[in-house]
Structures are given as C-alpha cells and as structure tokens.
Protein backbone atom coordinates (compact mmCIF):
# COMPACT_ATOMS: atom_id res chain seq x y z
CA UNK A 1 -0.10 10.70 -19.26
CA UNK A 2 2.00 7.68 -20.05
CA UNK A 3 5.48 9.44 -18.52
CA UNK A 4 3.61 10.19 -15.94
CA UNK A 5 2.44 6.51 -14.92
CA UNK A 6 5.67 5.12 -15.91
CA UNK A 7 7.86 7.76 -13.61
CA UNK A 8 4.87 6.82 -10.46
CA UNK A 9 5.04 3.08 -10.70
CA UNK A 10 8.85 3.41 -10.53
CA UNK A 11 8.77 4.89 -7.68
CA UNK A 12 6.39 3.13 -6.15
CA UNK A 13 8.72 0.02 -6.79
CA UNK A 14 10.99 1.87 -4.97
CA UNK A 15 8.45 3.04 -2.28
CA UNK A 16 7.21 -0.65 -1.37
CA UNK A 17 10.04 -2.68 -2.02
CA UNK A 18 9.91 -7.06 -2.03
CA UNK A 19 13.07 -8.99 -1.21
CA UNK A 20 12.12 -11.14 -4.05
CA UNK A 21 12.23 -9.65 -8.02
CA UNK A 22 12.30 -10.92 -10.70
CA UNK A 23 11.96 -9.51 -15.03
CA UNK A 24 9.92 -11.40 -17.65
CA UNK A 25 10.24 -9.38 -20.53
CA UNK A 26 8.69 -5.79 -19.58
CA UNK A 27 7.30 -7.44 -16.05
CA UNK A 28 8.83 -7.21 -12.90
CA UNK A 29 7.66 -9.92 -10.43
CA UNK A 30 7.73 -9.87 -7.10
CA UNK A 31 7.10 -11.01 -3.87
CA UNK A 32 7.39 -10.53 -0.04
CA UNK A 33 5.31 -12.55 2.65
CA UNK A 34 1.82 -12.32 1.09
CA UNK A 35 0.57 -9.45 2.72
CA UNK A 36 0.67 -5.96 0.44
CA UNK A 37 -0.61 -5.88 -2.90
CA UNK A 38 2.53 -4.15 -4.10
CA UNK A 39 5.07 -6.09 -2.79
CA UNK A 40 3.20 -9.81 -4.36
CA UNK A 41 2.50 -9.26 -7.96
CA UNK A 42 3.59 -8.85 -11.22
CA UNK A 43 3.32 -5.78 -13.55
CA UNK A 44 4.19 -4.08 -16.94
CA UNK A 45 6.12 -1.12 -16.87
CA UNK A 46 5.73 -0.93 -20.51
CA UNK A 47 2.43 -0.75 -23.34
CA UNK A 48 3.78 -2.01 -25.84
CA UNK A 49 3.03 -5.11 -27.83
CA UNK A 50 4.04 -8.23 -26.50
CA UNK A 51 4.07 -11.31 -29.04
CA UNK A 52 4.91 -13.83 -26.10
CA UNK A 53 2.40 -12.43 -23.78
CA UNK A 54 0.41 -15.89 -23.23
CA UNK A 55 3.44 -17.56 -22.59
CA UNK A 56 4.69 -15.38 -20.12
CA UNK A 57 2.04 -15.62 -18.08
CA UNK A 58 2.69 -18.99 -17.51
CA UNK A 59 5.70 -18.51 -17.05
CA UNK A 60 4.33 -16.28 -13.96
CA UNK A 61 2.18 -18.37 -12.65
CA UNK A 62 4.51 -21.23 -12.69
CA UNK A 63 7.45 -18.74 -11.07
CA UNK A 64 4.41 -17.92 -8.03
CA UNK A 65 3.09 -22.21 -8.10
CA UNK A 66 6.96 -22.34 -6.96
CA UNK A 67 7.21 -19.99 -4.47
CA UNK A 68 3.24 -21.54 -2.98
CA UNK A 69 2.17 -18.19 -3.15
CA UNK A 70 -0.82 -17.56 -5.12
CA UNK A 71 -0.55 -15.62 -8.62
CA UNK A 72 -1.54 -12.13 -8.58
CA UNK A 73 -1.69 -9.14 -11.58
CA UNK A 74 -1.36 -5.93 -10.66
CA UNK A 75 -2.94 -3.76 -13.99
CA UNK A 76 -2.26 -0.38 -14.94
CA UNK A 77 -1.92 1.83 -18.04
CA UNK A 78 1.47 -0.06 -18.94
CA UNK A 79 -0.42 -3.40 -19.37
CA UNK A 80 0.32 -4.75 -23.16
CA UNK A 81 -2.50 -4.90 -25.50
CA UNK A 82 -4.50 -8.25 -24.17
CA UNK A 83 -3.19 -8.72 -21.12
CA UNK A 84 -6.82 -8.21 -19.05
CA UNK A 85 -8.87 -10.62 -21.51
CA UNK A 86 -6.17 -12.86 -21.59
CA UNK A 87 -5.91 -13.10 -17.82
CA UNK A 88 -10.01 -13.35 -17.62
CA UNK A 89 -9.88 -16.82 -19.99
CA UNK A 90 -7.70 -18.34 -17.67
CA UNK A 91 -9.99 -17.85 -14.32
CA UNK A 92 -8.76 -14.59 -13.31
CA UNK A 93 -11.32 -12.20 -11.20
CA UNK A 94 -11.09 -8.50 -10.73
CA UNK A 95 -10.08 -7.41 -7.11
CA UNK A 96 -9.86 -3.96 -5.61
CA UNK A 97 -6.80 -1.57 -7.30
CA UNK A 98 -6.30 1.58 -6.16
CA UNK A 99 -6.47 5.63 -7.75
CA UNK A 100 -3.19 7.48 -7.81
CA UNK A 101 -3.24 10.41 -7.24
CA UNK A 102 -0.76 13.87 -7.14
CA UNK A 103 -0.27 17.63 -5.94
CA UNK A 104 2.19 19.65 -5.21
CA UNK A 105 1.57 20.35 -1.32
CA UNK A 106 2.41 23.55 0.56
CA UNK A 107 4.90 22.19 3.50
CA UNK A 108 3.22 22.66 7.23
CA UNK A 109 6.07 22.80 10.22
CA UNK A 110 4.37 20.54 12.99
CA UNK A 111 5.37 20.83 16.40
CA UNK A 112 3.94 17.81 17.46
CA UNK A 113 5.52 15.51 15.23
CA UNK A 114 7.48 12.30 16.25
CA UNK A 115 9.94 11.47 13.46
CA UNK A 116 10.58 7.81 13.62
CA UNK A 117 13.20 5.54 11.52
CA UNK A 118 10.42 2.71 11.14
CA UNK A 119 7.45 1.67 11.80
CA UNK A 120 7.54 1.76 15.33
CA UNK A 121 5.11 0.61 18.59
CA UNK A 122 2.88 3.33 18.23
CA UNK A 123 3.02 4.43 14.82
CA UNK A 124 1.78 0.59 14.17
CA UNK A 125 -0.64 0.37 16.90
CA UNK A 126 -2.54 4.20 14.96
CA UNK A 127 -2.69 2.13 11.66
CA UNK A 128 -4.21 -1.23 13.56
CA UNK A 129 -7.34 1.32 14.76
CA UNK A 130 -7.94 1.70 10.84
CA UNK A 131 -6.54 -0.95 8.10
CA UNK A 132 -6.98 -4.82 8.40
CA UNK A 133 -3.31 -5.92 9.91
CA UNK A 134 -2.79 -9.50 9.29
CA UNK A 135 0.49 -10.97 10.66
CA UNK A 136 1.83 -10.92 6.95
CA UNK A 137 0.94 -7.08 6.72
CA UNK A 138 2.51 -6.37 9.62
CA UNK A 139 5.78 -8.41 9.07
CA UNK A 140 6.22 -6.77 5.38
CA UNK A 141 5.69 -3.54 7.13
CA UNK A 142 8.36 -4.20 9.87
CA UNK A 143 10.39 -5.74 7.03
CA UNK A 144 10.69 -2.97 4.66
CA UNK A 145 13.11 -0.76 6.67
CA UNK A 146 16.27 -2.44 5.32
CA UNK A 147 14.63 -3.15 2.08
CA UNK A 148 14.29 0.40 0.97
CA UNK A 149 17.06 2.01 -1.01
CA UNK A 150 15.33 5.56 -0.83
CA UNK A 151 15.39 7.83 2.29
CA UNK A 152 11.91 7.10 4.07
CA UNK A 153 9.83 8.38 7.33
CA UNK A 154 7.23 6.97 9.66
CA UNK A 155 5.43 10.07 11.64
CA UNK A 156 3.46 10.15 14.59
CA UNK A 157 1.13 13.05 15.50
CA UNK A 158 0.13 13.38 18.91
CA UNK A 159 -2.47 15.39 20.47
CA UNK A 160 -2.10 15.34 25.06
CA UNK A 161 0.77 12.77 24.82
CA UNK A 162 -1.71 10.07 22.79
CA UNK A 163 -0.48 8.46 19.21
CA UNK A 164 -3.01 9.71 17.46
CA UNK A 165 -2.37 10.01 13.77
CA UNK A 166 0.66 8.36 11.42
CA UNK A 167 2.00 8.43 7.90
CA UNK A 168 5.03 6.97 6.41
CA UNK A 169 6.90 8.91 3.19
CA UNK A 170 9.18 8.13 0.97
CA UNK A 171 11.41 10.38 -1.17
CA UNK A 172 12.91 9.58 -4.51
CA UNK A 173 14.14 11.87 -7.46
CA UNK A 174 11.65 14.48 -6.97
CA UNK A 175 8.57 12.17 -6.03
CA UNK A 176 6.87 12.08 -1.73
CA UNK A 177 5.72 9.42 -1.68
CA UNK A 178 3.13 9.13 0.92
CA UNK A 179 1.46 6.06 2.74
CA UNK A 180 -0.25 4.70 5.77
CA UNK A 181 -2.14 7.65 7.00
CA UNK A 182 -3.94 7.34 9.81
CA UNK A 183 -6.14 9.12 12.73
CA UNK A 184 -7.46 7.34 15.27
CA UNK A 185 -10.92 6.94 15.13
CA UNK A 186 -11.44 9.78 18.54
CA UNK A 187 -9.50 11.86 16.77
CA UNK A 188 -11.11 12.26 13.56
CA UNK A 189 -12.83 15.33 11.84
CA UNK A 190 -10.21 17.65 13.65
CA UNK A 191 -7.75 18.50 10.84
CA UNK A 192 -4.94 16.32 11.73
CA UNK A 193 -5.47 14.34 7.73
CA UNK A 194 -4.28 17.90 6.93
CA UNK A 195 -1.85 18.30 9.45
CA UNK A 196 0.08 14.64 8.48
CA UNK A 197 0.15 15.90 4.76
CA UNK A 198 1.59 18.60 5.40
CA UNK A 199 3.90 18.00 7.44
CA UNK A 200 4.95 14.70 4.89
CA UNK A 201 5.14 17.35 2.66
CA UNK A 202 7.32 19.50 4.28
CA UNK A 203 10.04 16.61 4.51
CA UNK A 204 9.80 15.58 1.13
CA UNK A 205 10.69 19.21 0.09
CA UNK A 206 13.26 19.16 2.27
CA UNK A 207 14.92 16.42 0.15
CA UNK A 208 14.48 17.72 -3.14
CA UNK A 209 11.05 15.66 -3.33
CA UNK A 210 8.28 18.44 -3.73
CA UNK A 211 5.18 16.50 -5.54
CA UNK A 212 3.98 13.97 -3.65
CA UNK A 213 1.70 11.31 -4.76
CA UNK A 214 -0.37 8.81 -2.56
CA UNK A 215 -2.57 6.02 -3.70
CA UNK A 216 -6.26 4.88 -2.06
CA UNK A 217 -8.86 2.75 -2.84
CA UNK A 218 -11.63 3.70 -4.76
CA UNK A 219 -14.37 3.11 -2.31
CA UNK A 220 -12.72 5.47 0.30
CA UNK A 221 -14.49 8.23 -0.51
CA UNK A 222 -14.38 9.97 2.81
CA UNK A 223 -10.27 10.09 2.21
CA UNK A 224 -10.67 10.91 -1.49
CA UNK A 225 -12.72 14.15 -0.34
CA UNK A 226 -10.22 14.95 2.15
CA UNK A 227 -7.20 14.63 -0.63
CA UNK A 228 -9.21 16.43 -3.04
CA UNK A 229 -9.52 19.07 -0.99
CA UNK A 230 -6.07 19.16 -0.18
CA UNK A 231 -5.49 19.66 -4.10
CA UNK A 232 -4.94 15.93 -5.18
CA UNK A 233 -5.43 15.07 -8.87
CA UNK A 234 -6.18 11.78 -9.52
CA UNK A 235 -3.47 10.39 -12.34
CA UNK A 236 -4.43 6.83 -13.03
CA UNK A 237 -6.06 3.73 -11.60
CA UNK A 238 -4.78 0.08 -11.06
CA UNK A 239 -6.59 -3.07 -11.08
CA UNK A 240 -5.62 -6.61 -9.39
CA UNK A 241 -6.61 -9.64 -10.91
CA UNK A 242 -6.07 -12.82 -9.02
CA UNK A 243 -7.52 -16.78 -8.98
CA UNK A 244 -10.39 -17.86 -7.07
CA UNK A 245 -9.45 -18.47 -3.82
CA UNK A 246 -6.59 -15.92 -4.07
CA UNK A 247 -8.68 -12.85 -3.80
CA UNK A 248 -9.50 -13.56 -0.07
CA UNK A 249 -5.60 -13.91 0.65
CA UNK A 250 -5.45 -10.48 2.58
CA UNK A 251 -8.43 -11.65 4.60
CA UNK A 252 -10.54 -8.85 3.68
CA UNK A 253 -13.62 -9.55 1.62
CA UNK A 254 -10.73 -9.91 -1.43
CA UNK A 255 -9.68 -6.28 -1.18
CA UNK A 256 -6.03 -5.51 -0.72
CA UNK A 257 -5.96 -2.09 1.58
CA UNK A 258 -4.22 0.75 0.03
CA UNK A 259 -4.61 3.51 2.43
CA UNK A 260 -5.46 3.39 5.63
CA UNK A 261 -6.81 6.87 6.23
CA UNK A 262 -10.35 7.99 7.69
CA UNK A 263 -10.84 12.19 7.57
C-alpha cells in the first residue's frame, strides 16, 4: 500500500498547491493564507527512520512561529516511527484528517456542463451552500489557479439555467484528482453526485488521467455512501495534529473541510 500513498500524496501536492514550500529532511512544509489543511502543514513523504526527528520539529514550529501562522501536522502512512507520540508530548491535539479514497470511473458525457478555467462566480457561490468559506478559504481557492503546474477544471452543472452542482479536477501522470463537489441543497437526492463524477471522470480520461481519487472526511457518511456506491475504495487515512488554539483556525469546531459534497 505504501506506493500507493506515496504516488497519492504527490499528487495531491500537486493538486493543492501553497506558494510557500519548504524540505526538512523527508518533510515538505508549506503554507498559503491559513485556510486549507493541505496547503498549511507539514508532512512526511517518507517511513523511514528519522534520528533527528525531535529536532526537526522544532525546527517546524520555529519555521511556522516565523511566518505567525500556527503549526500544523498533517499525518499519514509516511509519518517516521514516533512522529504522533512525539507531537502529543509537546501539546499537540488530534483534529479531523480525511479518507482517501480511489476507482477507476466509467466517463459520463454531460450536456449540461459549464467548463470553467477557475473557480468562478457561480461555481463558488454552489460550494458556499455546503462547506464553511472563510475569507482565507476562499482567497486560497481563487489563488490556486496560477499556482498549479498540472492541467485543472472547475465544473458547473446546471439544471433550468440554476448553478446547481460543482467539482474541480485535477490531472497528473495518470491520477483525477477530484475536489469540491457540490449540489445545492434543492437539488440533492437527484443523481447529479453521480452526474459531476462522471463527467470529472470523463476529462481526466481524456488526459491520460483514468483513476481518480478524492478525499472526504470521515464523518461524511452520506458522501462516503454515495462514493462507495460509485465504486470508491478507500486507500488510506490522514490525521492533523495542531496546538491548542490552532485547531479552531478554520473556524469550524477545529475541523478542516475536505469535501464539500452532500448526496
């Protein structure tokens, strides 16, 4: 399973990218404006021992203390041995991660798709009827179009001329990634969760990029059924930890939003 995390979270780097990165050792830390999980903390991309680990995470901190963002950890099956105990003895608390999860999807032609080149008016104002948007959410999300490196979508569904569903995906090497779905709450429970992962799908095959993988939070089980169903295999799970105060930073009980999507 490990080539199989390690090949996701690359892509994912490359999926939500932060204008600020940095390496310490095997982590890559980074940061944007505060808002995604992502896009503001640090990670391993590799398992393997790490003598210096307590010292690096100082090191971490003290690179986040100078930015006057707070620290965050972002752990997944490439964490070193120690790095979750080690983080608890220093005041660290769990917050809300995410399950990853994959399929290969068969590609749905949708007439009523608007292709957009960002995240535009009404693509945004879909995802506001669903996921917390802070100003910092909104700006990274705005933000990321000359940031990514990787050719990306933002779709809008619309049923009698209303926005009423959205998705964004991202192609890279063989990998959809897909993010932000949405339906708007009217809208619901009439197959348009379907009809925006397929049609995602359809455009990642089109470049090359036939399994797509998505991420959402564990406690979403309405979208989890709907993904499920739609042949999604979970691959791993991810974990933040974060200080105190820190977990409220997204202004949402201390849970960082993954996916925005209600079935």
């Amino acid at each position: 399973m490990e080539l199989d995390v390690a090949r996701l979270e690359r892509a994912a780097l490359n999926a939500v990218p932060a204008p600020r990165v940095a390496w310490d050792g095997n982590f890559v830390v980074r940061a944007f404006l505060g808002g995604t999980g992502r896009a503001n903390a640090a990670c391993s991309l590799d398992a393997s021992e790490d003598p210096g680990l307590e010292a690096r995470v100082g090191r971490i901190e003290a690179h986040y203390a100078g930015l006057g963002m707070p620290c965050r950890f972002r752990s997944t099956p490439l964490d070193p041995p120690g790095l979750v105990p080690l983080l608890l003895s220093r005041g660290y608390a769990e917050a809300e991660g995410a399950v990853v999860m994959q399929a290969t999807l068969s590609p749905l032609s949708e007439p009523a798709a608007q292709w957009c080149a960002g995240p535009e008016a009404d693509w945004i104002s879909v995802l506001a009827t669903v996921e917390y948007q802070g100003a910092a959410r909104r700006a990274e999300k705005e933000g990321t179009v000359p940031l990514l490196a990787r050719p990306a979508t933002w779709l809008v569904l619309r049923e009698n001329g209303v926005a009423a569903a959205c998705g964004h995906a991202v192609a890279d090497a063989g990998l959809c990634g897909i993010f932000d779905l949405a339906v708007r709450p009217e809208f619901r429970r009439q197959g348009l969760g379907q009809r925006l992962l397929g049609a995602l799908a359809g455009w990642g095959a089109a470049r090359d990029s036939a399994t797509c993988w998505l991420q959402v939070a564990p406690g979403n089980l309405p979208a989890r059924r709907v993904y499920a169903a739609a042949g999604f295999n979970e691959v791993y799970r991810y974990r933040y930890f974060v200080r105190g105060e820190a977990r409220c930073g997204y202004g949402n009980a201390g849970k960082f939003p993954v996916t925005a999507f209600r079935c």
